[in-house]
PDB file of N, CA and C in Angstrom:
ATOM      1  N   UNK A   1      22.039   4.886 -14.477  1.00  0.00           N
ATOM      2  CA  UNK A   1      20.704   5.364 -14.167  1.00  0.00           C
ATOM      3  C   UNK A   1      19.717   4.195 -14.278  1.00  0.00           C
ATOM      4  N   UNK A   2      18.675   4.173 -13.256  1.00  0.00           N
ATOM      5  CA  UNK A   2      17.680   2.837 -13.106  1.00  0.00           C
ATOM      6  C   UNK A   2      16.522   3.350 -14.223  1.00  0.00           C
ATOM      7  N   UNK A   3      15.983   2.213 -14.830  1.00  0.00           N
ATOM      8  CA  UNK A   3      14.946   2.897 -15.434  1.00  0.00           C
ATOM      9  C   UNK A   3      13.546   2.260 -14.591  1.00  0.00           C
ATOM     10  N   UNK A   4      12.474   3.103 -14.578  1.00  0.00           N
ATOM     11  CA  UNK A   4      11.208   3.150 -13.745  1.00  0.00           C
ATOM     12  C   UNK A   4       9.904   2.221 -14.926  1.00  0.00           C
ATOM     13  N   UNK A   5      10.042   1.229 -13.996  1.00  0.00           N
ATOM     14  CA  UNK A   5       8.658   0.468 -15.164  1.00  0.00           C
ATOM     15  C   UNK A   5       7.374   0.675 -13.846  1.00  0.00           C
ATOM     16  N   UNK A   6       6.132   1.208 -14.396  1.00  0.00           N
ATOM     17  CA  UNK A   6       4.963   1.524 -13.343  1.00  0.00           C
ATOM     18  C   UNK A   6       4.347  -0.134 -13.637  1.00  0.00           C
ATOM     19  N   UNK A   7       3.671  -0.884 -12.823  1.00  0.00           N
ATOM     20  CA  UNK A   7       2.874  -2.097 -13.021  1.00  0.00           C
ATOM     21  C   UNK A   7       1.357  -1.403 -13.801  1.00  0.00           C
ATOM     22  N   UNK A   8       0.937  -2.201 -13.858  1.00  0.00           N
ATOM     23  CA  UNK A   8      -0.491  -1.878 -14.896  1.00  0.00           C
ATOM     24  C   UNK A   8      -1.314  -1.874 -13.394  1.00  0.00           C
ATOM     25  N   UNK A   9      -1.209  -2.473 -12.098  1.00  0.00           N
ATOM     26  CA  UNK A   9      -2.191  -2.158 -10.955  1.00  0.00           C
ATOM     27  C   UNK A   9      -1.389  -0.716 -10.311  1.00  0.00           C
ATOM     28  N   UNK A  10      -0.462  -0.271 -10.371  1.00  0.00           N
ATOM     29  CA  UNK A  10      -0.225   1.042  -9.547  1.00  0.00           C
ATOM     30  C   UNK A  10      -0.433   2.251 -11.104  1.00  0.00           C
ATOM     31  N   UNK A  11      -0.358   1.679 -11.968  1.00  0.00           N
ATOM     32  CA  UNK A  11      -0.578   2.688 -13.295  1.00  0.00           C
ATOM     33  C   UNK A  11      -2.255   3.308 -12.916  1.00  0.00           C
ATOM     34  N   UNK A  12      -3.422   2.179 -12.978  1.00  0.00           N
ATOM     35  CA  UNK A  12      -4.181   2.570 -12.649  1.00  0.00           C
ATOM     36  C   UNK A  12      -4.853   3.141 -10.931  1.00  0.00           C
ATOM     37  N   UNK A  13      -3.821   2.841 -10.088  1.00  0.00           N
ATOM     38  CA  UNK A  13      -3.834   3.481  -8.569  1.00  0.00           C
ATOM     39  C   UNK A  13      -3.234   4.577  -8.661  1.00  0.00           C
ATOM     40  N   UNK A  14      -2.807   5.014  -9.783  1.00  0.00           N
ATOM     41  CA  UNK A  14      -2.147   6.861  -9.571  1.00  0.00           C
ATOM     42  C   UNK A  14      -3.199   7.299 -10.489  1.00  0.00           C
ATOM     43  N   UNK A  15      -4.180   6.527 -11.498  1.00  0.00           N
ATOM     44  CA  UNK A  15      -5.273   7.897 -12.468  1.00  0.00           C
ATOM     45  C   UNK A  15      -6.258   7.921 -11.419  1.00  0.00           C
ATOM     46  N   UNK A  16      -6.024   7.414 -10.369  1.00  0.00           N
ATOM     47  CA  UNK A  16      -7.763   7.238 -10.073  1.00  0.00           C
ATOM     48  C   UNK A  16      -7.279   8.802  -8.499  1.00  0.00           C
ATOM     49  N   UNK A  17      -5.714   9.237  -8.330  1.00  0.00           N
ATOM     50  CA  UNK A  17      -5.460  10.517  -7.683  1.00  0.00           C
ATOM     51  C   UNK A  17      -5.703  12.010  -8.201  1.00  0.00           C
ATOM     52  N   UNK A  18      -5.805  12.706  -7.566  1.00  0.00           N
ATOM     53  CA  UNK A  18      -5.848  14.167  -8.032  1.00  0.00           C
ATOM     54  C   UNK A  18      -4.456  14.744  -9.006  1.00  0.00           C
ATOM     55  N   UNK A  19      -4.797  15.766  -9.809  1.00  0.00           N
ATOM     56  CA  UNK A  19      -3.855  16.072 -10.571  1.00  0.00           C
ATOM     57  C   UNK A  19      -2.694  16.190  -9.887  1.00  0.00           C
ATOM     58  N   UNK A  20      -2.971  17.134  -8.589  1.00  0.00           N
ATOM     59  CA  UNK A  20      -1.527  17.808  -8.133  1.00  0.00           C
ATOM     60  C   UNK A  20      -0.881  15.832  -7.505  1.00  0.00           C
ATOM     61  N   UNK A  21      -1.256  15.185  -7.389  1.00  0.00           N
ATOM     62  CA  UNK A  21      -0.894  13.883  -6.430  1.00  0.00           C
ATOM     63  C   UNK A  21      -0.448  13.491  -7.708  1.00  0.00           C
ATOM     64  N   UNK A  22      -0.283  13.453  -8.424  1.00  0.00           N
ATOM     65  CA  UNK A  22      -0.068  12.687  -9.820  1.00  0.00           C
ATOM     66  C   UNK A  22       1.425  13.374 -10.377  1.00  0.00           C
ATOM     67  N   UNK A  23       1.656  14.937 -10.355  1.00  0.00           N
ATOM     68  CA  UNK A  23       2.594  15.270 -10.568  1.00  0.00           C
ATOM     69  C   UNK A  23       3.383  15.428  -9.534  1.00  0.00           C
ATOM     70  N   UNK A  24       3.208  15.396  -8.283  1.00  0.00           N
ATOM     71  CA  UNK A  24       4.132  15.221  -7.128  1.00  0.00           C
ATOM     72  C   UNK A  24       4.807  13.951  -7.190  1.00  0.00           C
ATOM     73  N   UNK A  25       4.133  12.583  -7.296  1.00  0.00           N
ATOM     74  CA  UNK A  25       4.287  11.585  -7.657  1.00  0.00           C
ATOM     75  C   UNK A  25       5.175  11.129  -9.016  1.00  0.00           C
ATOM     76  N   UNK A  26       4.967  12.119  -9.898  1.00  0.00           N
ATOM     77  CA  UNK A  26       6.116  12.061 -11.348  1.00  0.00           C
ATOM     78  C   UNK A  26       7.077  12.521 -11.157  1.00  0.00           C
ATOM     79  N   UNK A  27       7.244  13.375 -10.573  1.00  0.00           N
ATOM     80  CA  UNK A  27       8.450  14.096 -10.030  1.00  0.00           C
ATOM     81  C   UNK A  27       9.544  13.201  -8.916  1.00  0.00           C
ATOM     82  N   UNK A  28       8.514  12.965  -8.232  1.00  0.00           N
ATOM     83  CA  UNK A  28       9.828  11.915  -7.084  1.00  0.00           C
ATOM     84  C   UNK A  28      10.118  10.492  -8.135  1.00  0.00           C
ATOM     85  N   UNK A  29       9.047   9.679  -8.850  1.00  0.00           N
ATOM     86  CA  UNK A  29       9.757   8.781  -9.344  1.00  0.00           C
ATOM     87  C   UNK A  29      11.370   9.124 -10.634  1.00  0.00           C
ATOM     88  N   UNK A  30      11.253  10.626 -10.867  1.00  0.00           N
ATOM     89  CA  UNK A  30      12.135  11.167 -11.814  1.00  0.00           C
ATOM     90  C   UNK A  30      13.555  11.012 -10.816  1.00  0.00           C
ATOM     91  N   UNK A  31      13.536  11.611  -9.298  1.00  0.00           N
ATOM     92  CA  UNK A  31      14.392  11.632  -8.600  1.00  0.00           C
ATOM     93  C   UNK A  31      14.954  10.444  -8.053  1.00  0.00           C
ATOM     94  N   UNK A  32      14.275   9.336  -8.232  1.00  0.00           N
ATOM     95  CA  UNK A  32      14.998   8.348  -7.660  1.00  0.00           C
ATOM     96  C   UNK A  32      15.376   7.676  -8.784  1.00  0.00           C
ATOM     97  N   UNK A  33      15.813   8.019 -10.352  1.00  0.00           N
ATOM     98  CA  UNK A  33      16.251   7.317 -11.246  1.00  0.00           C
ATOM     99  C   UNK A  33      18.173   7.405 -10.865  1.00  0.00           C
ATOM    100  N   UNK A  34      18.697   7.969 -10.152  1.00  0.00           N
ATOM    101  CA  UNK A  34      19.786   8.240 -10.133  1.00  0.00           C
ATOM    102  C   UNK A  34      20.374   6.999  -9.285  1.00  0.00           C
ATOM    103  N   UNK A  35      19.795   7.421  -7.920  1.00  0.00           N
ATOM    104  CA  UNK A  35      20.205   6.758  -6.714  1.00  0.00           C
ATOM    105  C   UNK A  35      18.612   6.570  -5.867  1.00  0.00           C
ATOM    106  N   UNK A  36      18.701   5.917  -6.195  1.00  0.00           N
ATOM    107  CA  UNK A  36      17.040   5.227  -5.401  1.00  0.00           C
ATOM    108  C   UNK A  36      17.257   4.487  -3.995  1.00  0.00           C
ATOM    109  N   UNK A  37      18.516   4.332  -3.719  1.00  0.00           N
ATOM    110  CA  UNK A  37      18.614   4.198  -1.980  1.00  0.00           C
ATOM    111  C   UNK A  37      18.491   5.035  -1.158  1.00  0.00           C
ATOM    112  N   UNK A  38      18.958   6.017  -1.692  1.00  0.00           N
ATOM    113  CA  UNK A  38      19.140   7.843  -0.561  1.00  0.00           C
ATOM    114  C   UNK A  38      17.512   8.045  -0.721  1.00  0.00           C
ATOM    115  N   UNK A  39      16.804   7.564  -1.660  1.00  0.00           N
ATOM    116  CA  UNK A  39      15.237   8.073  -1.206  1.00  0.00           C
ATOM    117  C   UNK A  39      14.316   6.672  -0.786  1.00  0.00           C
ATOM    118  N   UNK A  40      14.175   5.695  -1.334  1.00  0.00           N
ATOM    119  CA  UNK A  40      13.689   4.329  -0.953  1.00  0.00           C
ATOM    120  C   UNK A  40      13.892   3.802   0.593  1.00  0.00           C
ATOM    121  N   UNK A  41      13.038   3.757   1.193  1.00  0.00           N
ATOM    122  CA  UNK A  41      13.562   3.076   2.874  1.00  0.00           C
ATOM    123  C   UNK A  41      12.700   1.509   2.693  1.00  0.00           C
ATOM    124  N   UNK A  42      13.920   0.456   2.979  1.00  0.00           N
ATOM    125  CA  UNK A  42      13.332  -1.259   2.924  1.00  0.00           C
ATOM    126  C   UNK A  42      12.623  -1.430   3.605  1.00  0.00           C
ATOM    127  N   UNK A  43      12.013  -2.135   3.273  1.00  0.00           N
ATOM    128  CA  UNK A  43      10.791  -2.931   4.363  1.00  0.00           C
ATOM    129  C   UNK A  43      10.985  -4.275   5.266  1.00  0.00           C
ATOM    130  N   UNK A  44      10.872  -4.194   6.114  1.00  0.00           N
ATOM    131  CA  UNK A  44      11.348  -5.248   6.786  1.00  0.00           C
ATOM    132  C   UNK A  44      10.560  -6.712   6.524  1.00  0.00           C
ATOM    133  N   UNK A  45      11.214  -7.397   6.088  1.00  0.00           N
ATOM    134  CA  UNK A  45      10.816  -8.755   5.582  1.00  0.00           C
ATOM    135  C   UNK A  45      10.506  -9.094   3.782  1.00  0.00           C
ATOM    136  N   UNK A  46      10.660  -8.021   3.912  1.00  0.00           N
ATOM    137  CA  UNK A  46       9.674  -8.231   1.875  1.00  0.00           C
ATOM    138  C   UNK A  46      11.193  -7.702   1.348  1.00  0.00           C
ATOM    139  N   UNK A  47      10.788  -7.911   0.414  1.00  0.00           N
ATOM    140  CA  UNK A  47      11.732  -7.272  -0.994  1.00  0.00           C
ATOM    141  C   UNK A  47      11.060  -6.078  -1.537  1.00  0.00           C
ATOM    142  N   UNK A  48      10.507  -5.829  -0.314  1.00  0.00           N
ATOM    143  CA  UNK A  48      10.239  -4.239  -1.693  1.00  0.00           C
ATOM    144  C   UNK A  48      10.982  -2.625  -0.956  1.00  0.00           C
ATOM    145  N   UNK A  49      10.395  -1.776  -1.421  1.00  0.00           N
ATOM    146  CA  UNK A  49      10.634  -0.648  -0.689  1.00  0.00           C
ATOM    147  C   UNK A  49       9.751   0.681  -0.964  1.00  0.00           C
ATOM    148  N   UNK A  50       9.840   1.569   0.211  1.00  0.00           N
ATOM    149  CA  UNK A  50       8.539   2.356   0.151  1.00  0.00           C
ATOM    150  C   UNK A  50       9.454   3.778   0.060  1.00  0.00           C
ATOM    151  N   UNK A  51       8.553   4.855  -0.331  1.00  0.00           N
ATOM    152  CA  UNK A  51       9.099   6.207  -0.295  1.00  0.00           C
ATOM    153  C   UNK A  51       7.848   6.612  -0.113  1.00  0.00           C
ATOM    154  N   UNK A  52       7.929   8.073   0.582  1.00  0.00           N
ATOM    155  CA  UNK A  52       6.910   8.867   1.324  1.00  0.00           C
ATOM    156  C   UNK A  52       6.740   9.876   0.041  1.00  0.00           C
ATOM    157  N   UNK A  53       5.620  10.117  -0.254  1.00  0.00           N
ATOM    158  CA  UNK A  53       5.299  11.355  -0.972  1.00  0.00           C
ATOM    159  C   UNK A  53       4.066  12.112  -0.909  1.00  0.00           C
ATOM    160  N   UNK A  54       4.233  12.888   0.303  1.00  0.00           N
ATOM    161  CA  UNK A  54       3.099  13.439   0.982  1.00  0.00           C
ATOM    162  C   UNK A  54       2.039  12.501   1.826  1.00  0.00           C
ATOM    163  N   UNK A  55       0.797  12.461   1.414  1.00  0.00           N
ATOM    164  CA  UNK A  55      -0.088  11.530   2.064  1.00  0.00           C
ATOM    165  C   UNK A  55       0.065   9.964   1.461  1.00  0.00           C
ATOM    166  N   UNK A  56       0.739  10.150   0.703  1.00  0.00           N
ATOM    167  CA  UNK A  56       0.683   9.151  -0.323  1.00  0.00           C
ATOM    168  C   UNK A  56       2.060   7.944  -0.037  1.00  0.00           C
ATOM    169  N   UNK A  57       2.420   6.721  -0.442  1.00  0.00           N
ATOM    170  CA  UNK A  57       3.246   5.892  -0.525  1.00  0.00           C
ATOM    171  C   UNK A  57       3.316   5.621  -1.738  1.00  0.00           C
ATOM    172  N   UNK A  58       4.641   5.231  -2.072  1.00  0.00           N
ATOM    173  CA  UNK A  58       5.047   4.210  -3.513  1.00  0.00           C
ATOM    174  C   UNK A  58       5.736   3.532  -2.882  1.00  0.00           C
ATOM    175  N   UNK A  59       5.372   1.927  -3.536  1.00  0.00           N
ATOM    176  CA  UNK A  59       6.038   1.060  -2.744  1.00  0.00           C
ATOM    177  C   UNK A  59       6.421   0.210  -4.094  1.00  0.00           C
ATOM    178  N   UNK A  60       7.960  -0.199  -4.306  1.00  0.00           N
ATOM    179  CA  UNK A  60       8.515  -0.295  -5.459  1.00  0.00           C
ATOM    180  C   UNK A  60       9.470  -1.480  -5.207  1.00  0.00           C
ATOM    181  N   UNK A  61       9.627  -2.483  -6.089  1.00  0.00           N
ATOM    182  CA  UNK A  61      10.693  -3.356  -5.731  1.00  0.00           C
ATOM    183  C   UNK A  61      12.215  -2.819  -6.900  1.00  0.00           C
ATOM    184  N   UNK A  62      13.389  -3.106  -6.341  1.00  0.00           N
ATOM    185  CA  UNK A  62      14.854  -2.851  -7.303  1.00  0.00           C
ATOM    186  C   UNK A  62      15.649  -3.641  -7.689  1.00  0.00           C
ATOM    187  N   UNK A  63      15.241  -4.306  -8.855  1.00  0.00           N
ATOM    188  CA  UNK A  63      16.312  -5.179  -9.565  1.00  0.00           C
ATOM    189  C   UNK A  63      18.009  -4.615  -9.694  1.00  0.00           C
ATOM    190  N   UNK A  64      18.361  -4.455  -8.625  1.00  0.00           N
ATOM    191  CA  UNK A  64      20.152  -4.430  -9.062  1.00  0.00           C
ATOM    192  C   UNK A  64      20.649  -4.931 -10.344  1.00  0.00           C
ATOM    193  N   UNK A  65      20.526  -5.923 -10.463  1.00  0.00           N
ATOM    194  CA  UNK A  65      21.763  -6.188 -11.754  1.00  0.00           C
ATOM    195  C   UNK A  65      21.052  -6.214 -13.210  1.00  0.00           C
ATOM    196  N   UNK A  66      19.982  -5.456 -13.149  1.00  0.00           N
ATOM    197  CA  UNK A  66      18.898  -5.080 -14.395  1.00  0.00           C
ATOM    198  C   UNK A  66      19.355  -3.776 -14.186  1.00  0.00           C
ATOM    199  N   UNK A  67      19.335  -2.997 -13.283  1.00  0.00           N
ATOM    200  CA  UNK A  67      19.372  -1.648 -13.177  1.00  0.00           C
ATOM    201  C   UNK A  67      17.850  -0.966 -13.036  1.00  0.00           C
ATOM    202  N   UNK A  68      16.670  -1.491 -12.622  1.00  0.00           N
ATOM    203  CA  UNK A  68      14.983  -1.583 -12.973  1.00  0.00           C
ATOM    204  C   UNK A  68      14.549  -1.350 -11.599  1.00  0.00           C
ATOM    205  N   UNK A  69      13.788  -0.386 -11.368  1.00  0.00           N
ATOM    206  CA  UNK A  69      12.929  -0.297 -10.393  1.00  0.00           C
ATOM    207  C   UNK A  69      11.186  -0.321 -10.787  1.00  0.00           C
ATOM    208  N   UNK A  70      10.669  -1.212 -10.580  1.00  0.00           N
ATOM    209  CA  UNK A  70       9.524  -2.062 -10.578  1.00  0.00           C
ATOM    210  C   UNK A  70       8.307  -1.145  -9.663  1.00  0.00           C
ATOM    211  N   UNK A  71       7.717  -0.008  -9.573  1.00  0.00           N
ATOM    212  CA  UNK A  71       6.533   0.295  -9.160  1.00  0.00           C
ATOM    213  C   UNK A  71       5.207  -0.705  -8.883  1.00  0.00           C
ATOM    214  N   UNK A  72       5.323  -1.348  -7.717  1.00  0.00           N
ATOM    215  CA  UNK A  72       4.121  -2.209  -7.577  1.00  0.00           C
ATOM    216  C   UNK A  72       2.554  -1.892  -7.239  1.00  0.00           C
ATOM    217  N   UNK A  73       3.067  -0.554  -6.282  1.00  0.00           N
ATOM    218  CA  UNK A  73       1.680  -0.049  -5.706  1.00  0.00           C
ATOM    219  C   UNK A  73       1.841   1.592  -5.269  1.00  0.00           C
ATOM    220  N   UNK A  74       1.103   2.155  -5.351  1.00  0.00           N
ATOM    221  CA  UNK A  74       0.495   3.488  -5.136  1.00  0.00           C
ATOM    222  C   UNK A  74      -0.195   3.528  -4.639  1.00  0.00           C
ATOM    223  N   UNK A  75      -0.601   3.894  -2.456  1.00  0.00           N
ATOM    224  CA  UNK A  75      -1.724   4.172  -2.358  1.00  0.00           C
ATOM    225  C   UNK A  75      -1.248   5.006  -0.749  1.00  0.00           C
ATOM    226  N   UNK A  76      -2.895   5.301  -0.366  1.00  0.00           N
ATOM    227  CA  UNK A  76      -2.763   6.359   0.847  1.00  0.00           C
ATOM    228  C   UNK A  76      -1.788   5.789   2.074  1.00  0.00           C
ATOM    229  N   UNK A  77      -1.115   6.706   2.681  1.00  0.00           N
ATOM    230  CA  UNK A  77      -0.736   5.316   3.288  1.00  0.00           C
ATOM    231  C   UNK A  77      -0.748   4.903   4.913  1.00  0.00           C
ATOM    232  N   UNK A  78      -2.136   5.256   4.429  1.00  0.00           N
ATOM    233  CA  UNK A  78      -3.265   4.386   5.916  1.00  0.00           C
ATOM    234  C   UNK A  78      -3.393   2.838   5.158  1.00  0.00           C
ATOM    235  N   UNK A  79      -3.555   3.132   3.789  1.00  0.00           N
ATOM    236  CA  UNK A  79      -3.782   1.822   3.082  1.00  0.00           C
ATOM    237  C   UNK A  79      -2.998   0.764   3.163  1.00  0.00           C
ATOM    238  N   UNK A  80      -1.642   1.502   2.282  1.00  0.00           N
ATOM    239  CA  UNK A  80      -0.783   0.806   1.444  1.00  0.00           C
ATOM    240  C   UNK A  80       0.072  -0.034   1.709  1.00  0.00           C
ATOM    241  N   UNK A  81       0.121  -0.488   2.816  1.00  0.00           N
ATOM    242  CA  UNK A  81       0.804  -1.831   3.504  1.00  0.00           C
ATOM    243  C   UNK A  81      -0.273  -2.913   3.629  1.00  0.00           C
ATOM    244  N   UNK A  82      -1.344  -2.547   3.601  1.00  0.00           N
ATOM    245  CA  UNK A  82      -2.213  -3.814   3.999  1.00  0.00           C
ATOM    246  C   UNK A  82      -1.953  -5.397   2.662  1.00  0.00           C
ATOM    247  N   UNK A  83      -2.195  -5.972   2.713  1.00  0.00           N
ATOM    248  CA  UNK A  83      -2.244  -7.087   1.711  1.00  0.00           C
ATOM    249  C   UNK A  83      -0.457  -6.874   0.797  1.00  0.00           C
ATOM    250  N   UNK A  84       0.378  -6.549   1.146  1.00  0.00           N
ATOM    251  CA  UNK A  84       1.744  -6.772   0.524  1.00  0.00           C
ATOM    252  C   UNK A  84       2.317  -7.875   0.517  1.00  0.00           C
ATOM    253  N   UNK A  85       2.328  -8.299  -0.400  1.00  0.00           N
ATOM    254  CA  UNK A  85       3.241 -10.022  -0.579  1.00  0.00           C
ATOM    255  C   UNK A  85       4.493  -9.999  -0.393  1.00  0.00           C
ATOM    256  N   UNK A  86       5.052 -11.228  -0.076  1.00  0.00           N
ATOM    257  CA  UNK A  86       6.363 -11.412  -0.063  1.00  0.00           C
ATOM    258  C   UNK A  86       7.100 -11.738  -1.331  1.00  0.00           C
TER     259      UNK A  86
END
C-alpha cells in the first residue's frame, strides 16, 4: 500500500474548497492508496499524474521504490495545468 503525503501548497489549495469538495477529494485520495495506476492517468512529458474528481483535479507525482505518492496540486481544472513544472 502507497502512503499519501499532501504538499503544504495543495494542503492549503484543498482548505480554501467547499466542504463537500474536500470530502470527495479524501475519499479518492483513500482509493488510490492500493493501486494508484487504475485511477492516476500520466501526463505527457512531466512526471506527474492527474486524476479527475468532479470539477476538480489532483495532480500527484509516484515514487515507486518508496512506495509514496506526493500530492503537488489541487485545483479547478480550467486551472490546474497552467504553470506545471517538469
Amino acid at each position: 500500500m502507497y502512503k499519501i503525503i499532501i504538499s503544504n501548497n495543495a494542503q492549503s489549495q484543498i482548505k480554501k474548497l467547499t466542504t463537500e469538495a474536500q470530502k470527495r477529494i479524501e475519499s479518492s485520495l483513500d482509493r488510490i492508496k492500493i493501486r494508484p495506476h487504475a485511477f492516476l492517468k500520466k501526463l505527457v512529458s512531466l512526471p506527474l499524474y492527474a486524476m479527475k474528481v468532479g470539477k476538480y483535479r489532483i495532480i500527484a507525482r509516484i515514487f515507486e521504490n518508496k512506495l509514496i505518492i506526493l500530492v503537488v496540486k489541487v485545483a479547478h481544472k480550467k486551472n490546474v495545468y497552467k504553470k506545471l513544472e517538469k
